[in-house]
Protein backbone atom coordinates (compact mmCIF):
# COMPACT_ATOMS: atom_id res chain seq x y z
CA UNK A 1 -14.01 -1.50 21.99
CA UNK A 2 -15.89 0.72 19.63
CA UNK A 3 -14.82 2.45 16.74
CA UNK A 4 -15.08 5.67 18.45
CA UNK A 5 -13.74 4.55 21.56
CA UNK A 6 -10.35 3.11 19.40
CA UNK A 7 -9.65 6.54 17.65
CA UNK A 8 -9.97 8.40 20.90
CA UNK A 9 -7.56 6.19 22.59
CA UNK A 10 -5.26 7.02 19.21
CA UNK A 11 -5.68 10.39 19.75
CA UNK A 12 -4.04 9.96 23.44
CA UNK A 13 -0.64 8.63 22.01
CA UNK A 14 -0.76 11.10 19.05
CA UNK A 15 -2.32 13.77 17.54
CA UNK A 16 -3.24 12.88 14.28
CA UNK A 17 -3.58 10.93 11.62
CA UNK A 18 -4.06 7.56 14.13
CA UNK A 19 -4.35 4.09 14.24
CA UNK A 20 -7.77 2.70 13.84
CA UNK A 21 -8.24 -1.65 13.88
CA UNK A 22 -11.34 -2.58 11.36
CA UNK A 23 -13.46 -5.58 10.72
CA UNK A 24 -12.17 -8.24 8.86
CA UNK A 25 -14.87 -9.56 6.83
CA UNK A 26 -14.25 -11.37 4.07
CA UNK A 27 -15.74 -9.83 1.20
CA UNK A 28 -18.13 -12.58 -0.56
CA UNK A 29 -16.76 -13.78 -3.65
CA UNK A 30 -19.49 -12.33 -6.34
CA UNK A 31 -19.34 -8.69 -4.79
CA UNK A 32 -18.86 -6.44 -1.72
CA UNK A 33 -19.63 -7.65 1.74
CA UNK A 34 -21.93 -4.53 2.73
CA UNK A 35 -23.80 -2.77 -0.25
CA UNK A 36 -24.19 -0.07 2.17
CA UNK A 37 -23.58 3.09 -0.41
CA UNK A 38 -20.75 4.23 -0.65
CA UNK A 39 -19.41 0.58 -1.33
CA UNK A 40 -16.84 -0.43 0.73
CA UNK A 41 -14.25 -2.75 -1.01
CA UNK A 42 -11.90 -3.53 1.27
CA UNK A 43 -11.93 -4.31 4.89
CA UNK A 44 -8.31 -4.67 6.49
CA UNK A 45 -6.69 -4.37 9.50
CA UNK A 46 -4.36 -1.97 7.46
CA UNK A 47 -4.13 -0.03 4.70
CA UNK A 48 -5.48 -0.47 1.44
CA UNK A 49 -4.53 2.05 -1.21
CA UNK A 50 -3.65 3.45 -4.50
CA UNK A 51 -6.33 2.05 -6.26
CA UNK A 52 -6.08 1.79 -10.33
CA UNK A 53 -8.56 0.24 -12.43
CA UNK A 54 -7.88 -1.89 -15.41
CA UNK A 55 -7.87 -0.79 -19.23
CA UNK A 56 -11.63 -2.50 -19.24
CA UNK A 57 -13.04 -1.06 -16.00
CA UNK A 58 -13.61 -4.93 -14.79
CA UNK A 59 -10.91 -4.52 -12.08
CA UNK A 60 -8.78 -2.69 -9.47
CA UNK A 61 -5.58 -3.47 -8.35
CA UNK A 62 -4.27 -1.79 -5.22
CA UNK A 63 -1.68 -1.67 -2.04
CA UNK A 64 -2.32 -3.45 0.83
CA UNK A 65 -1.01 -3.91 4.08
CA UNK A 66 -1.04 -6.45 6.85
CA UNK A 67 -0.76 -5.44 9.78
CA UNK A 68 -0.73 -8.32 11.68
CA UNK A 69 2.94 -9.42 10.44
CA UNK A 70 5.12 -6.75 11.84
CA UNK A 71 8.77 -7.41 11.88
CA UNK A 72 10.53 -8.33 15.13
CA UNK A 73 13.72 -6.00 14.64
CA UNK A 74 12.07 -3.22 15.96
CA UNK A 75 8.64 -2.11 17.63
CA UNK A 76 8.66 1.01 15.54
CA UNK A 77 8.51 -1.21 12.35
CA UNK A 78 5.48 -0.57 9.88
CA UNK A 79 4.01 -3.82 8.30
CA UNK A 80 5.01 -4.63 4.56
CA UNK A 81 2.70 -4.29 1.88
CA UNK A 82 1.85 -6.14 -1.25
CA UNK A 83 0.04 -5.43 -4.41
CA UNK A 84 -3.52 -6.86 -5.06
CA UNK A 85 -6.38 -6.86 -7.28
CA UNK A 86 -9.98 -7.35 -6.70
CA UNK A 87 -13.41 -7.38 -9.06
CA UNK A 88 -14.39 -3.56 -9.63
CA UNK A 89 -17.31 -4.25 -7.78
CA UNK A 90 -16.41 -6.22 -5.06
CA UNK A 91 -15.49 -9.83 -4.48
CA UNK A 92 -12.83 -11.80 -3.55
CA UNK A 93 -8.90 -9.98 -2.99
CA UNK A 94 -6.30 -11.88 -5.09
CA UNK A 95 -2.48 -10.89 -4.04
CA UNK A 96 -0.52 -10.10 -7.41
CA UNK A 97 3.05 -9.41 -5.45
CA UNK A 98 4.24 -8.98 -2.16
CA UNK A 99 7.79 -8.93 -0.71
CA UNK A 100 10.33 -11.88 -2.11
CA UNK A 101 10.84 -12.40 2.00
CA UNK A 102 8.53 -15.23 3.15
CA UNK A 103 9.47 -14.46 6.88
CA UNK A 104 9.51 -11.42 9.05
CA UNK A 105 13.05 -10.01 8.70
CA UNK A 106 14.78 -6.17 9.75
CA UNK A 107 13.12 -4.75 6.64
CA UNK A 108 10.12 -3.04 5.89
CA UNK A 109 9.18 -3.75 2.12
CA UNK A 110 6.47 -1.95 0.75
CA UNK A 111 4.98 -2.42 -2.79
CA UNK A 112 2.71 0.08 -4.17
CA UNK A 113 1.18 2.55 -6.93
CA UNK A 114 0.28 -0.45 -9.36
CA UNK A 115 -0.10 0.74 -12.76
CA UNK A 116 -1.97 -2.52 -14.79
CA UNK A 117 -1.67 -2.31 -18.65
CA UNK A 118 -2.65 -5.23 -20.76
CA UNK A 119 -1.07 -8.47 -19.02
CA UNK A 120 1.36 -6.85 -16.84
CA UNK A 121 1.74 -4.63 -13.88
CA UNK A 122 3.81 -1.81 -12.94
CA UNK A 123 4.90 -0.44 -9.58
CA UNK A 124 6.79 1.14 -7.09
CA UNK A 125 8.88 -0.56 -4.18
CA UNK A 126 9.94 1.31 -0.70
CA UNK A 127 12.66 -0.70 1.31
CA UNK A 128 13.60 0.82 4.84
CA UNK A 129 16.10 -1.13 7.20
CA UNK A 130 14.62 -0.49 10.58
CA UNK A 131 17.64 -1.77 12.42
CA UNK A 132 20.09 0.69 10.55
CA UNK A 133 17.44 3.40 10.48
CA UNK A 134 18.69 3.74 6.70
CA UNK A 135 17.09 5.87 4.36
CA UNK A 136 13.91 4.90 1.86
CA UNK A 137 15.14 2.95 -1.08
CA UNK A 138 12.73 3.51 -3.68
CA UNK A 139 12.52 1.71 -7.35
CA UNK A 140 9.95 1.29 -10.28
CA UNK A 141 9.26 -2.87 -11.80
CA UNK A 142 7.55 -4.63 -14.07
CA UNK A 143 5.90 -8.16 -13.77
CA UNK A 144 3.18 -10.11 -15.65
CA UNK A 145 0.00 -9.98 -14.32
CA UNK A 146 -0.40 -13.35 -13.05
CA UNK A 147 -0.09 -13.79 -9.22
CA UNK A 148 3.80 -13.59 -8.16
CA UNK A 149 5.88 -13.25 -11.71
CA UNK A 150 8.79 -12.38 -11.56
CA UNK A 151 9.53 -8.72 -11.69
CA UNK A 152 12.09 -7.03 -13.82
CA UNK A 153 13.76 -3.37 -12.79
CA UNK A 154 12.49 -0.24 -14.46
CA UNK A 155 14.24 2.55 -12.67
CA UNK A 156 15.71 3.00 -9.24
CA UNK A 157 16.02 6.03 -7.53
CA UNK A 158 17.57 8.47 -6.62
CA UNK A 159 18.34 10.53 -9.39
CA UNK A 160 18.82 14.36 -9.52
CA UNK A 161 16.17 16.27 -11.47
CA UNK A 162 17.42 19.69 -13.81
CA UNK A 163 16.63 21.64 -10.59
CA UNK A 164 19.71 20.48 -9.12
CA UNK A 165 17.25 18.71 -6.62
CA UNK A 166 16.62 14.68 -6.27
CA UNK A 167 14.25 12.61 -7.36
CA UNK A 168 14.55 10.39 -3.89
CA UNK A 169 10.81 8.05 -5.42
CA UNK A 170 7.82 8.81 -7.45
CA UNK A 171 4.04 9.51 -6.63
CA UNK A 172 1.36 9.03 -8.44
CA UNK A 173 2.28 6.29 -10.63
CA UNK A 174 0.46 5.31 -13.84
CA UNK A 175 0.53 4.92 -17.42
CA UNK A 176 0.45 7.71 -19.53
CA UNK A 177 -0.21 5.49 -23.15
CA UNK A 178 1.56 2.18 -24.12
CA UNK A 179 5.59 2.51 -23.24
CA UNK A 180 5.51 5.70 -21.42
CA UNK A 181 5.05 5.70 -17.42
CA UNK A 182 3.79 9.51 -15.54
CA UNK A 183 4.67 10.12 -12.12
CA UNK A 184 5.97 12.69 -9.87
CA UNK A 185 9.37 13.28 -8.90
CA UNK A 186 9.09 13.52 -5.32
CA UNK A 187 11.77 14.47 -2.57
CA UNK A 188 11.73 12.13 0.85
CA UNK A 189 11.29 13.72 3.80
CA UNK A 190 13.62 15.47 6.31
CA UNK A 191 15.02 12.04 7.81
CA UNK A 192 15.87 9.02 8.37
CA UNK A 193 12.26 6.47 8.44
CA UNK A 194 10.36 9.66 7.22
CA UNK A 195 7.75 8.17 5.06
CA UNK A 196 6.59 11.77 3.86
CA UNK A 197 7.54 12.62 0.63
CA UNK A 198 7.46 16.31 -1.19
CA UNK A 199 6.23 16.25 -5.04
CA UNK A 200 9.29 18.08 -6.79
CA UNK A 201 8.60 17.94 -10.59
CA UNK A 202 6.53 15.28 -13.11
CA UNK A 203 8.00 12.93 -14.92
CA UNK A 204 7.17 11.25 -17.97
CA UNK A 205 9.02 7.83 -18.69
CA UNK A 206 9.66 6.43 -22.05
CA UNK A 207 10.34 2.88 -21.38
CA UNK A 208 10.34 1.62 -24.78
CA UNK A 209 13.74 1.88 -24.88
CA UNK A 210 16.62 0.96 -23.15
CA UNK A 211 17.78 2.48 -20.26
CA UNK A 212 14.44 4.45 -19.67
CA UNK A 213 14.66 8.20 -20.99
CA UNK A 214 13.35 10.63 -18.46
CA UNK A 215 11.41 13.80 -19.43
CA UNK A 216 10.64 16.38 -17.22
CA UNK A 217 7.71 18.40 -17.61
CA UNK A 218 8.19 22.51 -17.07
CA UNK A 219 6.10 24.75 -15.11
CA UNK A 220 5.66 21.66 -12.69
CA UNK A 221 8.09 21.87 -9.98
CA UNK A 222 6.65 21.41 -6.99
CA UNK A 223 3.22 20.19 -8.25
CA UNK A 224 1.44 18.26 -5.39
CA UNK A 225 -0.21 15.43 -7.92
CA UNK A 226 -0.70 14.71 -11.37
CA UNK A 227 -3.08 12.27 -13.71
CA UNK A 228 -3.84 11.58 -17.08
CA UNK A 229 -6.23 11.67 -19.55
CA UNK A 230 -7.35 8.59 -20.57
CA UNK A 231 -5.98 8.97 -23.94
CA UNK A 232 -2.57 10.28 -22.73
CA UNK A 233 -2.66 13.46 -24.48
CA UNK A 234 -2.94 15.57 -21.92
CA UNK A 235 -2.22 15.63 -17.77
CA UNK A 236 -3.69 17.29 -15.01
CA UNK A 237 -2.07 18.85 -12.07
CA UNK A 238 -2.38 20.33 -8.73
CA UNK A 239 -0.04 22.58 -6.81
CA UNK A 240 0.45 22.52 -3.18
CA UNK A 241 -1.82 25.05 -1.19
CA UNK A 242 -3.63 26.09 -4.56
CA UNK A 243 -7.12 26.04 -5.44
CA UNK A 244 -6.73 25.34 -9.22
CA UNK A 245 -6.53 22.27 -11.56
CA UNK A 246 -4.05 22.73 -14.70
CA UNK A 247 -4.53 20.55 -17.37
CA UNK A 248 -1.30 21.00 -20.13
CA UNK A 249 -1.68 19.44 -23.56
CA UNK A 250 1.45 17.24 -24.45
CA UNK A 251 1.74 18.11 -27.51
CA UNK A 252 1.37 21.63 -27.84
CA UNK A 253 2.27 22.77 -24.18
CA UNK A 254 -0.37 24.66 -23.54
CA UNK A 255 -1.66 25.21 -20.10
CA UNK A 256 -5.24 25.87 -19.02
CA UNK A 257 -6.66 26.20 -15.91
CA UNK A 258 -8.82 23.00 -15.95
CA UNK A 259 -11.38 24.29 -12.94
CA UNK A 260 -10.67 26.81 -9.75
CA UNK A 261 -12.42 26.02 -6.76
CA UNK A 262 -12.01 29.88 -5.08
CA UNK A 263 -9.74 31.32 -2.78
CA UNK A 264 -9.40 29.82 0.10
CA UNK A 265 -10.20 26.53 -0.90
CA UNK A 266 -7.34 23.75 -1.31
CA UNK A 267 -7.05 20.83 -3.81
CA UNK A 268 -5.14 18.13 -4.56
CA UNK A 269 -5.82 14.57 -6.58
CA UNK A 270 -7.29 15.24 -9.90
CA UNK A 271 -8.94 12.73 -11.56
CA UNK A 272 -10.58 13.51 -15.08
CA UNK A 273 -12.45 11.83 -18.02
CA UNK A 274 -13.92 13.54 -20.43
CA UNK A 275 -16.17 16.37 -18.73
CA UNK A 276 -15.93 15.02 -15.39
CA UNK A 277 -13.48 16.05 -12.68
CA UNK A 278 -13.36 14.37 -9.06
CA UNK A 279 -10.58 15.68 -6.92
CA UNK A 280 -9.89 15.92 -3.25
CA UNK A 281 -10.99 19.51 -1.54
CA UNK A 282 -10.12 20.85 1.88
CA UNK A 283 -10.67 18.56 5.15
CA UNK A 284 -7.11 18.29 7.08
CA UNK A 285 -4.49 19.25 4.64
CA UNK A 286 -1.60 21.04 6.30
CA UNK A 287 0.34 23.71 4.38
CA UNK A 288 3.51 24.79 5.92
CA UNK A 289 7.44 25.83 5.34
CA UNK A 290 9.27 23.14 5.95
CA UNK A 291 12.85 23.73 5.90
CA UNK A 292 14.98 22.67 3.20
CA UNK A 293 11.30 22.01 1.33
CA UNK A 294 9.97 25.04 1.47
CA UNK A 295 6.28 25.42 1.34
CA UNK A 296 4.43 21.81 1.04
CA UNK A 297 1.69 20.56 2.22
CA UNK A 298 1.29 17.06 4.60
CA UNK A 299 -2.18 16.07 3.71
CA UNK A 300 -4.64 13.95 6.07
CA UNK A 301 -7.65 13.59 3.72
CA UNK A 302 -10.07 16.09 2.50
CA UNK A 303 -13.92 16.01 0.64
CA UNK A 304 -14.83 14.32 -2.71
CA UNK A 305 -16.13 17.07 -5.01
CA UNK A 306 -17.33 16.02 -8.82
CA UNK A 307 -17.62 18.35 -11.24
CA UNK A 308 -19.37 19.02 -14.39
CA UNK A 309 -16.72 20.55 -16.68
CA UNK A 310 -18.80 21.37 -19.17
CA UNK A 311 -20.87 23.90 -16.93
CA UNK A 312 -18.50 24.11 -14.10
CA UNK A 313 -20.69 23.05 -11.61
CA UNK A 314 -19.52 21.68 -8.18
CA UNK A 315 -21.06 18.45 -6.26
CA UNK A 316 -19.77 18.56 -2.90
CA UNK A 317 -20.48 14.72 -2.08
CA UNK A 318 -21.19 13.82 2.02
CA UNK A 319 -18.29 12.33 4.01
CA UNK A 320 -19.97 9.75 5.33
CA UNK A 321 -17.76 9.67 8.29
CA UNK A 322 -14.60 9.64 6.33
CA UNK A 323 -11.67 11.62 4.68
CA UNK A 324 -10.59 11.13 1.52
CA UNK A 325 -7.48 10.77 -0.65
CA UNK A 326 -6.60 9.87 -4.36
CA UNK A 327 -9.85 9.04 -5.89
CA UNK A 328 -9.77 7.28 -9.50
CA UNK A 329 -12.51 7.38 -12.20
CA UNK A 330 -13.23 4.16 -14.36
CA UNK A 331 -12.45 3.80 -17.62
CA UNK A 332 -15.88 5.26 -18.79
CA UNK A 333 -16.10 7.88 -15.73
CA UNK A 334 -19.46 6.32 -14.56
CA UNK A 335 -17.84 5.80 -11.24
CA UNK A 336 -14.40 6.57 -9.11
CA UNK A 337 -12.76 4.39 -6.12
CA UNK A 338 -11.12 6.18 -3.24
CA UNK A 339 -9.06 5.80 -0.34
CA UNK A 340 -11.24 6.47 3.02
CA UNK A 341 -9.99 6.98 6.10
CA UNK A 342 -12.40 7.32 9.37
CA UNK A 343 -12.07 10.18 11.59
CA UNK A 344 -13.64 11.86 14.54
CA UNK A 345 -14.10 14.85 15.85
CA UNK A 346 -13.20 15.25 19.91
CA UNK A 347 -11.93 17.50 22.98
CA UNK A 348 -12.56 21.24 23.53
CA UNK A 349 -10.84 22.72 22.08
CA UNK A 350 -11.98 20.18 19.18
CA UNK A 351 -9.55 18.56 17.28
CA UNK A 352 -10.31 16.16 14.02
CA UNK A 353 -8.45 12.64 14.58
CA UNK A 354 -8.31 10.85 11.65
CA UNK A 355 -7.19 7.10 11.30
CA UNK A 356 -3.86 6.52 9.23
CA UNK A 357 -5.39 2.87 7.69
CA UNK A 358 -7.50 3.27 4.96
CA UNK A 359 -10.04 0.88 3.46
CA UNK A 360 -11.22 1.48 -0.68
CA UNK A 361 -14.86 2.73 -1.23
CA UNK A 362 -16.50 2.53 -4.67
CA UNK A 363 -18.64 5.79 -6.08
CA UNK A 364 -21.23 4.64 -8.68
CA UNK A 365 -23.28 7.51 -10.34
């Protein structure tokens, strides 16, 4: 069947945000399998995602997903997902961690958000029993680099934030500078196996010391995401339905807007270094009350747009057939990685159906 014809039978079952099989070619061991531009990195049956590149721009670690080993307990089930790392370029996947369970079980284990620094690796973990429909457990670890160390606890969650609300897992996961971890706070979603998750305040987390100290950055609540500068001195933040990046110095406080993109105009995953900004700009993002939440936003990809801080010009980049989440800029901001996921565009009245599985594609200037 062709790609078109896959996402249109998705769109039957639901309606949006579908499944969508790809090809999977091996990427050749020296660099991408198609240098078709943009580069695409990965090519997976499931989702690859949260891409992070390495202190020396030489590599990118990510989440991936197979989803060819679901487990049995239930149909509903959603493959696990381990952490890998492949040349910046292209080339040859190399699995860093995956779930300690060698066989399918009742448990969907997800690792994700890798954060490499040095010789080691952080991350997140999701664990959801499917047969006890049992709430998200979420936790933060540490490992060694090399393929399957063994990890060591950071944090687990939940914890309540100074809003009186919880922190149920964290989004967005990175290093801020040696010993201190950024993320956002984030709420889980109204249920039982809902994967969505609400940003409710960032975090920065000193893990120098022992037990972690959390500190909770003001004026964030209910940010949408957050990154650093490369130095750490600063972070840069989005709030849900909002058309502004805020960038707020860490040592004085100070908050600026970083670059508005005019009314009417969402964005959302801000990626900066030095004058250049690449963030994520309207496509499908849906911003509605949801009770209990309030107003937040379930987002199904959007445009790439680069800009030139230093004269606030906008590049609006083509889709090339895809939407877009959480782009990353190298080290040196020459180029960013992002998260692509293929959509269509069908029915009268039209409706945009967009795959759920997401492959990496590389931007070079």
């Amino acid at each position: 069947m062709t790609r078109l014809g896959l996402l249109v039978a998705a769109a039957l079952l639901l309606a949006c945000g579908h499944d969508e099989p790809f090809s999977t070619h091996p990427p050749t061991e020296n660099g991408p399998f198609s240098g078709t531009r943009p580069i695409r990195l990965t090519f997976n049956v499931g989702a690859d995602e949260w891409a992070a590149w390495t202190t020396d721009g030489s590599t990118i670690y990510y989440s991936t997903q197979d989803s060819f080993r679901l487990d049995p307990a239930s149909t509903f089930s959603e493959p696990d997902q381990c952490i890998a790392r492949l040349p910046a370029g292209g080339g040859t996947r190399t699995d860093v961690a995956c779930p300690h369970t060698p066989t399918p079980n009742d448990t969907t284990e997800i690792l994700e958000q890798p954060a490499p620094l040095g010789g080691s690796v952080v991350y997140a973990t999701s664990e959801l029993g499917v047969k006890q429909h049992s709430p998200y457990r979420h936790a933060l670890w540490i490992a060694d680099a090399a393929p399957f160390a063994v990890p060591s606890k950071i944090l687990q969650f939940p914890y309540a934030a100074p809003s009186g609300k919880p922190h149920d897992a964290p989004l967005y996961l990175r290093w801020l500078r040696p010993g201190m971890l950024l993320y956002l706070g984030a709420e889980n979603g109204c249920c039982n196996k809902d994967t969505l998750r609400f940003g409710e305040q960032v975090v920065l987390l000193d893990v120098s010391v022992t037990p972690p100290v959390k500190h909770f950055v003001p004026g964030t609540t209910r940010a949408g995401a957050v990154s650093a500068s490369p130095d750490g001195s600063a972070i840069y933040y989005t709030f849900y339905g909002d058309s502004m990046v805020y960038a707020r110095n860490l040592a004085s406080g100070a908050v600026t807007v970083l670059h508005n993109f005019g009314t009417g105009h969402i964005v959302r995953d801000p990626a900066v270094v030095g004058d250049r900004l690449v963030a994520v700009v309207d496509g499908k993002p849906q911003y509605r009350d949801v009770p209990s939440f309030n107003m937040v936003q379930v987002d199904y990809g959007g445009l790439l747009v680069v800009v030139d801080l230093a004269t606030s010009v906008e590049t609006w980049l083509p889709d090339y057939g895809l939407m877009y989440k959480r782009p990353v800029l190298s080290p040196d901001g020459s180029r960013f990685a992002a998260e692509g996921f293929p959509y269509v565009v069908t029915g009268v009245p039209t409706d945009t159906v967009i795959s759920k599985w997401a492959d990496l594609y590389l931007f070079e200037e």
